[in-house]
C-alpha atoms as a PDB file:
ATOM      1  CA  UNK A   1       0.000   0.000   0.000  1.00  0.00           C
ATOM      2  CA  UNK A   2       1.174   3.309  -0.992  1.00  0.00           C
ATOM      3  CA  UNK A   3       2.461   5.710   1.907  1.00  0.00           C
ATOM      4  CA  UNK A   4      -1.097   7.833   1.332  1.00  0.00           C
ATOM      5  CA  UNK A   5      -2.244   9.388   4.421  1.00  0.00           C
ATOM      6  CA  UNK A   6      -5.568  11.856   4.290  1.00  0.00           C
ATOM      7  CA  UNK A   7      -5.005  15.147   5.982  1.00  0.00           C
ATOM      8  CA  UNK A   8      -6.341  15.540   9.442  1.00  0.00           C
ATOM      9  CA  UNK A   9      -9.375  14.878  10.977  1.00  0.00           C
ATOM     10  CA  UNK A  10     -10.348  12.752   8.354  1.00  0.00           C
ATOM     11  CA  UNK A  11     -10.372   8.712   8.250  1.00  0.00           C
ATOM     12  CA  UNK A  12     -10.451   6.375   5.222  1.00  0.00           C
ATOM     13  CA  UNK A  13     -14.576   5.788   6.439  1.00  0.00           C
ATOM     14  CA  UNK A  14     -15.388   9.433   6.775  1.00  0.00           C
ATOM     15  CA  UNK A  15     -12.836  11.164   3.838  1.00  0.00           C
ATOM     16  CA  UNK A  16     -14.773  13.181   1.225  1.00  0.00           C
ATOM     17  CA  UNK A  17     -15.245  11.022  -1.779  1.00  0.00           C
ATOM     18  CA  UNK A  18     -12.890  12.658  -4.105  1.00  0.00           C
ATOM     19  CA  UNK A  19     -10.223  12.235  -1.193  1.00  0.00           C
ATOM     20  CA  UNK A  20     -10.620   8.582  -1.185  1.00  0.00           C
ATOM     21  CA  UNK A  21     -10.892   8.383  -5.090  1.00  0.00           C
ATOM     22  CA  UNK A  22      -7.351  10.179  -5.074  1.00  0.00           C
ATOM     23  CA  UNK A  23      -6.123   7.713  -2.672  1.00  0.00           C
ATOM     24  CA  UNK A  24      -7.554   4.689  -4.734  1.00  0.00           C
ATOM     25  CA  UNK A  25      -5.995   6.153  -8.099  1.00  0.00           C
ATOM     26  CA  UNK A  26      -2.727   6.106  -6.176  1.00  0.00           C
ATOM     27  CA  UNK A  27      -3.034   2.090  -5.360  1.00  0.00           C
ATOM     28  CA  UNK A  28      -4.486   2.245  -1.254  1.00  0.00           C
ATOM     29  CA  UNK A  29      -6.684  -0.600  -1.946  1.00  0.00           C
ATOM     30  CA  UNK A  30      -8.102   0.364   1.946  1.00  0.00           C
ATOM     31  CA  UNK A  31      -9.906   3.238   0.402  1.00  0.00           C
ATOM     32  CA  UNK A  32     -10.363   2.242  -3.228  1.00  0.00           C
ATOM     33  CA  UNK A  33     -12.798  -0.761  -0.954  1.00  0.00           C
ATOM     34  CA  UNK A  34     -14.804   1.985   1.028  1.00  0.00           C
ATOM     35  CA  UNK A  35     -15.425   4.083  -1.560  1.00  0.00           C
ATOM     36  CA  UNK A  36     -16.901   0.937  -3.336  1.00  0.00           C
ATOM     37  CA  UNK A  37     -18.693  -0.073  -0.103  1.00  0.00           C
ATOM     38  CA  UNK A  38     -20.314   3.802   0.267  1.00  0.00           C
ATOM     39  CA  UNK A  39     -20.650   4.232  -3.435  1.00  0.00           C
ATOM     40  CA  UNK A  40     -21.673   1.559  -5.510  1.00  0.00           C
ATOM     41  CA  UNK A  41     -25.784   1.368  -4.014  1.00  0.00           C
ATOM     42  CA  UNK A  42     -25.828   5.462  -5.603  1.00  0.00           C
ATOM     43  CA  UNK A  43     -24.149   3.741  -8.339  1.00  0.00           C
ATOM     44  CA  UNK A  44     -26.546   1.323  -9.304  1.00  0.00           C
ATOM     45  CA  UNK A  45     -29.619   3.017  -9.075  1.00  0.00           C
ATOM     46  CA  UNK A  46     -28.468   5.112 -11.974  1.00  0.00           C
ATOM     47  CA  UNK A  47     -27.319   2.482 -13.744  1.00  0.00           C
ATOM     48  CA  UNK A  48     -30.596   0.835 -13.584  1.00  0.00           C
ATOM     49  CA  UNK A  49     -32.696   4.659 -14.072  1.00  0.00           C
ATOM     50  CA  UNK A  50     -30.210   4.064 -17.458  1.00  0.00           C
ATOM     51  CA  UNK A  51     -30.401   0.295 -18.529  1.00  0.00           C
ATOM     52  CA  UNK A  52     -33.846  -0.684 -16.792  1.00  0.00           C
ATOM     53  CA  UNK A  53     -32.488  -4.069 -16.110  1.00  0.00           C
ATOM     54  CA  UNK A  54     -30.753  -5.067 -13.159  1.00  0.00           C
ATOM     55  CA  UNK A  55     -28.857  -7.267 -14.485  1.00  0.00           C
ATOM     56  CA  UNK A  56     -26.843  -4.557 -17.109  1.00  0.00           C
ATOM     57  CA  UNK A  57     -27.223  -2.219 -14.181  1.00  0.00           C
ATOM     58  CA  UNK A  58     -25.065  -4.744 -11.953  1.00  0.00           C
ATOM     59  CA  UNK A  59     -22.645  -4.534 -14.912  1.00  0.00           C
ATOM     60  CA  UNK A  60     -22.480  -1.065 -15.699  1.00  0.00           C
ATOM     61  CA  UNK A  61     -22.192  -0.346 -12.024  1.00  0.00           C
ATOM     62  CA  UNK A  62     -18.711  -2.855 -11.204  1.00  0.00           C
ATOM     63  CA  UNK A  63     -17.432  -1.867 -14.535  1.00  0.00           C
ATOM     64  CA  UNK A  64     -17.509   1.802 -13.304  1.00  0.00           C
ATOM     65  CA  UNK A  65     -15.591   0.741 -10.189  1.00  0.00           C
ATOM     66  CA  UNK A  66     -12.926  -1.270 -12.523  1.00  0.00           C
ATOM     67  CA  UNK A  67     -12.455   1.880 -14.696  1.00  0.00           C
ATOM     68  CA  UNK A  68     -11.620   4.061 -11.668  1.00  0.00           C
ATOM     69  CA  UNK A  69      -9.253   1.193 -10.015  1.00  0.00           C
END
């Protein structure tokens, strides 16, 4: 894992979004896995408001996730 800290008072569970998506980008797999975890429900839901099938939704949504990993 990289040497990535997040600037005070934050923690990977409560860092802004775009923090953690920094982090992830940089290889901390730690924060790449919460911002899935918080994410990827919001993620879906417009995936399936897109693709009206939850199956492509599913798909659309982890392929997002891969893209930004």
């Amino acid at each position: 894992m990289p040497n990535s800290t997040l600037p005070a008072p934050y923690t990977v569970n409560d860092a802004p979004p775009t923090d953690m998506l920094a982090l992830a980008r940089a290889g901390d797999d730690r924060s790449f896995g919460e911002l899935v975890t918080r994410l990827q429900p919001r993620v879906f839901r417009w995936a399936l408001t897109y693709a009206r099938d939850p199956d492509e939704a599913d798909e659309i949504a982890q392929q997002t996730f891969v893209l930004i990993h």
